[in-house]
C-alpha atoms as a PDB file:
ATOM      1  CA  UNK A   1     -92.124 -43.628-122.482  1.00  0.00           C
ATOM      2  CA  UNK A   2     -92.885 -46.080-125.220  1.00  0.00           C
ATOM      3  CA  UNK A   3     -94.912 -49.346-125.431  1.00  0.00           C
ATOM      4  CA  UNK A   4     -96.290 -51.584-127.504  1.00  0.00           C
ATOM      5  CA  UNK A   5     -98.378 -54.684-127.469  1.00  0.00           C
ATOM      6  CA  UNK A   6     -98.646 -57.512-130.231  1.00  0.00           C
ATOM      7  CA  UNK A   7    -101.938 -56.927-130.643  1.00  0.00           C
ATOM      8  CA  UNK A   8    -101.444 -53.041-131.632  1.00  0.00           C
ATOM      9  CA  UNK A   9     -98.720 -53.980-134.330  1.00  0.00           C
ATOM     10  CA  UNK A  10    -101.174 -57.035-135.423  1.00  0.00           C
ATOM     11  CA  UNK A  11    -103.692 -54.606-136.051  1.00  0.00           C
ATOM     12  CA  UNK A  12    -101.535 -52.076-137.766  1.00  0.00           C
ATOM     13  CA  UNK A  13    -100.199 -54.112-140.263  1.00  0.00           C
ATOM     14  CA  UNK A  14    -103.908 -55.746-141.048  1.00  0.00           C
ATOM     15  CA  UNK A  15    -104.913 -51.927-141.260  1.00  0.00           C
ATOM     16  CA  UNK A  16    -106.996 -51.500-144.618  1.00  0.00           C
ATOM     17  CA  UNK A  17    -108.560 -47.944-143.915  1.00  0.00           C
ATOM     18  CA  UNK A  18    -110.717 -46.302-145.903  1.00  0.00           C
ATOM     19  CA  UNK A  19    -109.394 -42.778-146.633  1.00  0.00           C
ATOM     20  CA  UNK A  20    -111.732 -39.762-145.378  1.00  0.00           C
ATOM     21  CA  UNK A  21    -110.633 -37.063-146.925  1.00  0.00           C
ATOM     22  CA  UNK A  22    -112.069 -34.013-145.176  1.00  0.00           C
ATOM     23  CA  UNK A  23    -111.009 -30.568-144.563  1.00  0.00           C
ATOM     24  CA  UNK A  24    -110.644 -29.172-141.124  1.00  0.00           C
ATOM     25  CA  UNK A  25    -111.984 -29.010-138.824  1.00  0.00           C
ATOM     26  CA  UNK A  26    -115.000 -31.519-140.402  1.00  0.00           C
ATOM     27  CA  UNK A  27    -113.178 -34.507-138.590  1.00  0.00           C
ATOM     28  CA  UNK A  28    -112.708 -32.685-135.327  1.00  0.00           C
ATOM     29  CA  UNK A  29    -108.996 -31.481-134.464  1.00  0.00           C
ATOM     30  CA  UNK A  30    -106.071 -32.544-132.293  1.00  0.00           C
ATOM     31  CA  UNK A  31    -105.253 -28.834-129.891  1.00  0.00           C
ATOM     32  CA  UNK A  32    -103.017 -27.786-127.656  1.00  0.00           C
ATOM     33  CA  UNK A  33    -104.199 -25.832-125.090  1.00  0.00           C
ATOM     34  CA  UNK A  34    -102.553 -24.081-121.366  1.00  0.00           C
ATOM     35  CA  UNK A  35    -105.410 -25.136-119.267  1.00  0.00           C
ATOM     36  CA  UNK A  36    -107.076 -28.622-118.132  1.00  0.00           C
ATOM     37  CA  UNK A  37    -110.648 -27.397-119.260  1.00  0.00           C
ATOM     38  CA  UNK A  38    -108.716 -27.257-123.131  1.00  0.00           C
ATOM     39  CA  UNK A  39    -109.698 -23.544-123.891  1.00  0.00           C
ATOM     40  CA  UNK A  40    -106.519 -20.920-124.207  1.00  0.00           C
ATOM     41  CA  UNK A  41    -104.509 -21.538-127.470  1.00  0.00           C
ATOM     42  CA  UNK A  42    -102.337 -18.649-126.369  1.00  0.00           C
ATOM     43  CA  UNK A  43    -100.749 -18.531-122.735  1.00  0.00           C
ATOM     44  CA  UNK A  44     -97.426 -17.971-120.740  1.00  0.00           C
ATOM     45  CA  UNK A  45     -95.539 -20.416-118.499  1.00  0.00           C
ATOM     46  CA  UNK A  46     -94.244 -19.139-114.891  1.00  0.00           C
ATOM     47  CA  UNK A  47     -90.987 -18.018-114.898  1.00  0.00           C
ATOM     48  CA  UNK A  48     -89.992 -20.387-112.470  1.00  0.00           C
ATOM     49  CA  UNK A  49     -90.507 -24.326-114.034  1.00  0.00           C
ATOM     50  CA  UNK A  50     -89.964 -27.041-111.791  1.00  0.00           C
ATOM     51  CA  UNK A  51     -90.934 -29.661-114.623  1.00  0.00           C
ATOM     52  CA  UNK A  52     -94.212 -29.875-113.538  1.00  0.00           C
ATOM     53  CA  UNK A  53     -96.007 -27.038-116.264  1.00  0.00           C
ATOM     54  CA  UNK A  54     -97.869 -28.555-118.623  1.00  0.00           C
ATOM     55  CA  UNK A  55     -99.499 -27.923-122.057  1.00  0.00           C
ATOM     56  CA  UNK A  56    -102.488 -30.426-122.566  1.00  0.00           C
ATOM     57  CA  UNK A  57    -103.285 -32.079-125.673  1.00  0.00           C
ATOM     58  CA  UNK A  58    -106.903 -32.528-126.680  1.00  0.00           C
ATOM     59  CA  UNK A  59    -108.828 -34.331-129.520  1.00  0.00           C
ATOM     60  CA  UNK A  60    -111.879 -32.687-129.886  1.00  0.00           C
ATOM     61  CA  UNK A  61    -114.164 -34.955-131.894  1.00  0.00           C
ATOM     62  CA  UNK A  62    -116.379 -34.007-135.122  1.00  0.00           C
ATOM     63  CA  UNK A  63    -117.206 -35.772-138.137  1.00  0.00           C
ATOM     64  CA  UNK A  64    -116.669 -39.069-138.936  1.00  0.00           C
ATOM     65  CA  UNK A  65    -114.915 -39.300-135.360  1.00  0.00           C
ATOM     66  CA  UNK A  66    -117.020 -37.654-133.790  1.00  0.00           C
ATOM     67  CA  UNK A  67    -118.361 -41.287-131.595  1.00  0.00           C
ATOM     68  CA  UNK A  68    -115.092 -41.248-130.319  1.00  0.00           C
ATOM     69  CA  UNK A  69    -111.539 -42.939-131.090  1.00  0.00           C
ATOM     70  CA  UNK A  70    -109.235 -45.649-130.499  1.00  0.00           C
ATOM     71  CA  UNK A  71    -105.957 -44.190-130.988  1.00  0.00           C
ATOM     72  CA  UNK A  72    -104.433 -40.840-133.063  1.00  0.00           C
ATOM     73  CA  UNK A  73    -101.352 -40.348-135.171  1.00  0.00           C
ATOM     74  CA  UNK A  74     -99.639 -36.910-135.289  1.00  0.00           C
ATOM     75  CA  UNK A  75     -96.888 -34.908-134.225  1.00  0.00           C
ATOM     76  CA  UNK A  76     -96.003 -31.792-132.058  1.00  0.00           C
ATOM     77  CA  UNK A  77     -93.658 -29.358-133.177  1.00  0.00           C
ATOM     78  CA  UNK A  78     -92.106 -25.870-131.882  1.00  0.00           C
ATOM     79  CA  UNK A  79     -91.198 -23.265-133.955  1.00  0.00           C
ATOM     80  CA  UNK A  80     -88.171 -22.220-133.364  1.00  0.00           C
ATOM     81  CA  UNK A  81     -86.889 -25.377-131.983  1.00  0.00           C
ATOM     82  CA  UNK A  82     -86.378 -25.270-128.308  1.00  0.00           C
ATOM     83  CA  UNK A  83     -82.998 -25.588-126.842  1.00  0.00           C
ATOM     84  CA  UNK A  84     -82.100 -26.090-122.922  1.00  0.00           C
ATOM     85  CA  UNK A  85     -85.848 -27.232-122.105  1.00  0.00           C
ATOM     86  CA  UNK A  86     -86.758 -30.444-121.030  1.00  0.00           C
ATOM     87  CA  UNK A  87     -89.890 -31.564-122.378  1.00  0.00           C
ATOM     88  CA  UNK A  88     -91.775 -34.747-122.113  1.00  0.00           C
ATOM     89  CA  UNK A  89     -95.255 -36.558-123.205  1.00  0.00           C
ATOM     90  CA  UNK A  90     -97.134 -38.586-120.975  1.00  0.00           C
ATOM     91  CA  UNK A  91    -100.356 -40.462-122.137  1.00  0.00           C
ATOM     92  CA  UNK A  92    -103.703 -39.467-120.779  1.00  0.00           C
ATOM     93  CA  UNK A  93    -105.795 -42.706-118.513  1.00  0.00           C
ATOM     94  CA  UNK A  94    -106.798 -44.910-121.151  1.00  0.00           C
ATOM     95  CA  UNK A  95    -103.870 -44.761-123.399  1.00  0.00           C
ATOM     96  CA  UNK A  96    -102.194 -47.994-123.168  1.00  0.00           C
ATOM     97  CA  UNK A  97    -100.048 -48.260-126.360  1.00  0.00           C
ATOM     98  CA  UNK A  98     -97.560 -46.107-127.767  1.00  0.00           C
ATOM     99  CA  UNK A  99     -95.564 -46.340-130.553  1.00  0.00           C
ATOM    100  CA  UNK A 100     -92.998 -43.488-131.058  1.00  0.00           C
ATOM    101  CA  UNK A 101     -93.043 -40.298-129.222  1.00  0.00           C
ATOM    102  CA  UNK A 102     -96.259 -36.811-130.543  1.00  0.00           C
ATOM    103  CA  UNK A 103     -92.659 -34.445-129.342  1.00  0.00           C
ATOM    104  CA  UNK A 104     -90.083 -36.840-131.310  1.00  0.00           C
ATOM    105  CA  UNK A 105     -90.905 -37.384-134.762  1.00  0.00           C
ATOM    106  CA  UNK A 106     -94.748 -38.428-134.453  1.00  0.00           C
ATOM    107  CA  UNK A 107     -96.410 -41.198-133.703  1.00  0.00           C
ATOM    108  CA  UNK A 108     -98.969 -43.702-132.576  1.00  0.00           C
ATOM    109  CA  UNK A 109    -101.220 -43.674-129.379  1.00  0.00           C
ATOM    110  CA  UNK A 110    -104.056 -45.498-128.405  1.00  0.00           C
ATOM    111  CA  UNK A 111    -105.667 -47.651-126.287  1.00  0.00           C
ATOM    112  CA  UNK A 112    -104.880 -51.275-126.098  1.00  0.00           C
ATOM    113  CA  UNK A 113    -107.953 -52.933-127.561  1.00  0.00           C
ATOM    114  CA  UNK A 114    -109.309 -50.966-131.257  1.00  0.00           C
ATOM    115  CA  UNK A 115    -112.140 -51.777-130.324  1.00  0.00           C
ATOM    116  CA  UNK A 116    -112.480 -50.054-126.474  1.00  0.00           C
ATOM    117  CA  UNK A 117    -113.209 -45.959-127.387  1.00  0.00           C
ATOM    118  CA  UNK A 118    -111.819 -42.720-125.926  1.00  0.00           C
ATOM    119  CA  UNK A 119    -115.258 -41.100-125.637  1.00  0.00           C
ATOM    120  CA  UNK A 120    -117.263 -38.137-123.511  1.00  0.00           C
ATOM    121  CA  UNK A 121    -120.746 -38.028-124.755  1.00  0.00           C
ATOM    122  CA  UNK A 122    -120.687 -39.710-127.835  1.00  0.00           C
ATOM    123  CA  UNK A 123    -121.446 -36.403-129.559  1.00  0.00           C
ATOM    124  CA  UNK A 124    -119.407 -33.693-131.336  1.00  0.00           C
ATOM    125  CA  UNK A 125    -117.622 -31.629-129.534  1.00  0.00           C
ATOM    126  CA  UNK A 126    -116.416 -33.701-126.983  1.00  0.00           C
ATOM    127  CA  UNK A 127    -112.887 -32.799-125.644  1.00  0.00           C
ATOM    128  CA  UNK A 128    -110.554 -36.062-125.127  1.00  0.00           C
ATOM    129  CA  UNK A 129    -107.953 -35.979-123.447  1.00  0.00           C
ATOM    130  CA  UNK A 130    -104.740 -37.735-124.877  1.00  0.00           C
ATOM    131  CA  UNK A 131    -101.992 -36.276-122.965  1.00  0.00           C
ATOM    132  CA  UNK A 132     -99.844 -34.002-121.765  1.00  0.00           C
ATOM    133  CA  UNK A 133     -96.737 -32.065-122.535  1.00  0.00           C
ATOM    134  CA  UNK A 134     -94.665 -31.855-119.052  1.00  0.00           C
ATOM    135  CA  UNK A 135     -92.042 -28.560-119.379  1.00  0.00           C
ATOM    136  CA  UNK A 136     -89.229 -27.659-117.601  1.00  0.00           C
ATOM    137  CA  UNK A 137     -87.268 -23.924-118.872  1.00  0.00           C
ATOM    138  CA  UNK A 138     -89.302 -23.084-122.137  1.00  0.00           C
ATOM    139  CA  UNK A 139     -88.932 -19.295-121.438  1.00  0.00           C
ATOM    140  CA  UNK A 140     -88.948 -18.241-124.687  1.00  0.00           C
ATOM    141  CA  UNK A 141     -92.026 -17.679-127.054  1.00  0.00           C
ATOM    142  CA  UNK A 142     -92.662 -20.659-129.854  1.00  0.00           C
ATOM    143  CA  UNK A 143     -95.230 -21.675-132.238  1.00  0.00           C
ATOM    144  CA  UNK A 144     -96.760 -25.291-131.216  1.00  0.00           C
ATOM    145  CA  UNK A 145     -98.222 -26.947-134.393  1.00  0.00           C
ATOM    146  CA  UNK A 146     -99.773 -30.465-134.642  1.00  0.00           C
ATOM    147  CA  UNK A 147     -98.292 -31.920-138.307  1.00  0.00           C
ATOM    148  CA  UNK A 148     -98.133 -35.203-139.616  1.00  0.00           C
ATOM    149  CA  UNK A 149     -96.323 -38.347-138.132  1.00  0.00           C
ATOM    150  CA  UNK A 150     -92.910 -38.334-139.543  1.00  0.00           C
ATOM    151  CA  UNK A 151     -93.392 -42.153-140.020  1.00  0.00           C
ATOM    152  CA  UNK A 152     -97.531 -42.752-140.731  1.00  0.00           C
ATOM    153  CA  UNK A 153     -98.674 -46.305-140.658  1.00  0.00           C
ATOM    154  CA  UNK A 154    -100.082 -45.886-143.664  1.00  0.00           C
ATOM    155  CA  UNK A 155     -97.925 -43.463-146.518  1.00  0.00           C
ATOM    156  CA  UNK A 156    -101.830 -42.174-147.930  1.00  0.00           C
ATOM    157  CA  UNK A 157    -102.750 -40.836-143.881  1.00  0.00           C
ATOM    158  CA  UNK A 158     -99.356 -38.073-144.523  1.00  0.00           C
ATOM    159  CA  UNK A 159    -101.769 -35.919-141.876  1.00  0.00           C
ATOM    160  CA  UNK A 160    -102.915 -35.604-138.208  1.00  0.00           C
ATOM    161  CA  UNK A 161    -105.438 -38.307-138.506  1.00  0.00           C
ATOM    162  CA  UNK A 162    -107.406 -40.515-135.949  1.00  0.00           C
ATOM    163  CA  UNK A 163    -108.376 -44.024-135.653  1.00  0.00           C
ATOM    164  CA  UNK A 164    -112.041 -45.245-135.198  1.00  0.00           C
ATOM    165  CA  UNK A 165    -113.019 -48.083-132.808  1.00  0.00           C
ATOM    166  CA  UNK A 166    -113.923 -50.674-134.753  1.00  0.00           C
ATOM    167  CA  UNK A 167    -111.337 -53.262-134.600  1.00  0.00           C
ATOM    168  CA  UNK A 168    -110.114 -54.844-135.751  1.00  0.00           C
ATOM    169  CA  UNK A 169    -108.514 -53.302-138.601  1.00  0.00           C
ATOM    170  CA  UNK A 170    -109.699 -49.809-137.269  1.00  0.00           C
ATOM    171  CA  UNK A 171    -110.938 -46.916-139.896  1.00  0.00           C
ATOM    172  CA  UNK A 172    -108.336 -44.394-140.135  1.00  0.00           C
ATOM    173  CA  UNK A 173    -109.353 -40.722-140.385  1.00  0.00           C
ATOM    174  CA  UNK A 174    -107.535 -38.028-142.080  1.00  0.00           C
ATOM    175  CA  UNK A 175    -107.611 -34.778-139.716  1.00  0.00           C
ATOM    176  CA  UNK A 176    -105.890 -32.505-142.219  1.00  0.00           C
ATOM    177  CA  UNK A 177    -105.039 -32.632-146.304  1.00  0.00           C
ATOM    178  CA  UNK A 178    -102.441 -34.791-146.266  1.00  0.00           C
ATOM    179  CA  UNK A 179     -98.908 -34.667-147.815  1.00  0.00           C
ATOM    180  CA  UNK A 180     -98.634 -34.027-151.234  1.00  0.00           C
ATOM    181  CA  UNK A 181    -102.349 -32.507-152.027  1.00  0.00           C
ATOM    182  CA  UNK A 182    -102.351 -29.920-154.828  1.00  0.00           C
ATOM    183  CA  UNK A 183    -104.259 -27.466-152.302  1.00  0.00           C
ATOM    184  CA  UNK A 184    -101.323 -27.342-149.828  1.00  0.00           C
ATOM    185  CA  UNK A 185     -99.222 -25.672-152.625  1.00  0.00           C
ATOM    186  CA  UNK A 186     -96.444 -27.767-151.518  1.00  0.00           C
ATOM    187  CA  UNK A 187     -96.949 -26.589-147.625  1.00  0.00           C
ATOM    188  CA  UNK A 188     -96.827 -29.221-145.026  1.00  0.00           C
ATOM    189  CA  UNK A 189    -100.360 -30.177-143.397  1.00  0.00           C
ATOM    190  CA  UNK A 190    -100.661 -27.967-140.389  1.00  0.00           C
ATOM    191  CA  UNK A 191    -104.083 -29.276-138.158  1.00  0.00           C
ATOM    192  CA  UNK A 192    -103.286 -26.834-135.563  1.00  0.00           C
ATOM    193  CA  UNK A 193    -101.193 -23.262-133.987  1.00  0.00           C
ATOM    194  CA  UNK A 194    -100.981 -22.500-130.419  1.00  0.00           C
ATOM    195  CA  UNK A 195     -98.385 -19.733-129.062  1.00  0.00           C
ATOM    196  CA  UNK A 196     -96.887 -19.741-125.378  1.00  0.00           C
ATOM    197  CA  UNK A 197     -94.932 -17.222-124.328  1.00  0.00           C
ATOM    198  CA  UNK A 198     -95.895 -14.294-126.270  1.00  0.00           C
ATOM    199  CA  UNK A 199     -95.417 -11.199-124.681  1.00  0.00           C
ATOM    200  CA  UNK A 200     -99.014 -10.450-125.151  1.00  0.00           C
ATOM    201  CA  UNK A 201    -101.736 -12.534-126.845  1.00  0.00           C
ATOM    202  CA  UNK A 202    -104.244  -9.511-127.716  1.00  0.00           C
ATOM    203  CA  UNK A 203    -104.121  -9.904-131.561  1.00  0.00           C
ATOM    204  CA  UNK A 204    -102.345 -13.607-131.838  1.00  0.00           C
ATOM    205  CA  UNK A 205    -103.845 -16.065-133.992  1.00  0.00           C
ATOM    206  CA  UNK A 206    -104.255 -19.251-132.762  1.00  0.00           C
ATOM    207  CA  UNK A 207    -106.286 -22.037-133.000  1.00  0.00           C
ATOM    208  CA  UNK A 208    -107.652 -24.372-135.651  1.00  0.00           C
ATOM    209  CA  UNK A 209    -105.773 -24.435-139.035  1.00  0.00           C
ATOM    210  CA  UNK A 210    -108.871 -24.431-142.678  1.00  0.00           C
ATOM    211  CA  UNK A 211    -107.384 -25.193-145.925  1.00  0.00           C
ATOM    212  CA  UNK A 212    -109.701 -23.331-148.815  1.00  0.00           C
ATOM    213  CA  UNK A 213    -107.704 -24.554-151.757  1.00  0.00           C
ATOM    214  CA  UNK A 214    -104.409 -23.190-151.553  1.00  0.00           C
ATOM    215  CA  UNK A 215    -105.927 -20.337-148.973  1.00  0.00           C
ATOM    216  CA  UNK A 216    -104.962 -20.863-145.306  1.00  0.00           C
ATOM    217  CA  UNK A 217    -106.393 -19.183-142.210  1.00  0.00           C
ATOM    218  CA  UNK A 218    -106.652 -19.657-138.455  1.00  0.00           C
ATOM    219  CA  UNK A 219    -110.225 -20.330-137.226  1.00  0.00           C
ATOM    220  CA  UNK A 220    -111.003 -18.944-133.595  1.00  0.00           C
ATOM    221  CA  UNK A 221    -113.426 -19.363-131.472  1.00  0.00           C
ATOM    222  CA  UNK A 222    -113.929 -23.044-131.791  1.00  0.00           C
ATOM    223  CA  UNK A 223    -114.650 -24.089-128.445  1.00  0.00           C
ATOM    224  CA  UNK A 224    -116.880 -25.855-126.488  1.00  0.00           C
END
């Protein structure tokens, strides 16, 4: 499913963000999770899938998001790529506006006015929901990562980033390093790792991806 509205592509192209460069997980983190409640990084689908298993996609909020968020740019990938599954996003309530697909390249969700927030509490931590991933035959074991758009709004937010609610040319918020940045050492920005399928999660990292200069590890434990 994709929409759009005037008003989203208005304020896209009147987007002047300042760039808030922060590493992860400073400015919270888009996860992927097995369970509604958005705590296993690591879990098994049924062997029998009538299209109706989900994996649920979270922002959890921190930083300079941490109020809340209009909208969030980023893209889902499985590693290896999964053949003879049927897999589909649909937006979580309050998502009005989408622009490309997280599964098919990347893209652009949010709500409908940049001004109206995707909020819990208001504090750090919270766990927003922005959709889910609806699965039909994925048997196999993958890697789920959350990476950059393959087509950003804007070429210097080359991350997972989010979108503040102040409209109308809403702050955008880098998630990740972004494309490019010496400390990747030429690595793609990675904001995120969950497994499914693994034949048995005792000793799988997963979890929240922390760049320290060209160092990478898996944080866990990061949950509410």
């Amino acid at each position: 499913m994709r929409r759009s509205s005037f008003f989203l592509v208005l304020g896209l192209a009147l987007l002047t963000s300042s760039i808030a460069w922060a590493e992860p997980p400073s400015n919270g983190y888009i996860g992927l999770f097995g369970d509604a409640t958005g705590t296993q990084c690591c879990f098994s689908l049924p062997p029998v899938q009538s299209g109706n298993q989900k994996i649920f996609v979270f922002y959890v909020t921190g930083g300079a998001a941490a109020a809340g968020i209009s909208g969030a740019e980023f893209k889902i990938t499985f590693e290896p790529a999964y053949t003879g599954s049927v897999l589909n996003f649909a937006p979580a309530a309050g998502i009005h506006v989408e622009v490309g697909d997280p599964i098919d390249g990347g893209g652009f969700i949010g709500t409908n006015n940049p001004n109206q927030c995707l909020t819990d509490t208001g504090l750090a931590g919270d766990k927003i929901l922005l959709g889910e991933i609806h699965v039909k035959d994925l048997f196999t074991e993958h890697q789920i990562s959350v990476r950059a758009s393959d087509t950003p709004v804007n070429p210097n937010f080359a991350c997972p980033s989010v979108f503040l609610c102040d409209g109308p040319a809403s702050t955008q918020v880098a998630l990740t390093l972004s494309v490019g940045d010496p400390a990747l050492g030429g690595e793609d920005p990675v904001g995120w790792v969950s497994t499914v399928n693994s034949t048995s999660c005792s000793g799988t990292t997963c979890g929240v991806v922390a760049t320290e200069q060209t160092n990478w590890s898996l944080i866990k434990g990061l949950f509410r």
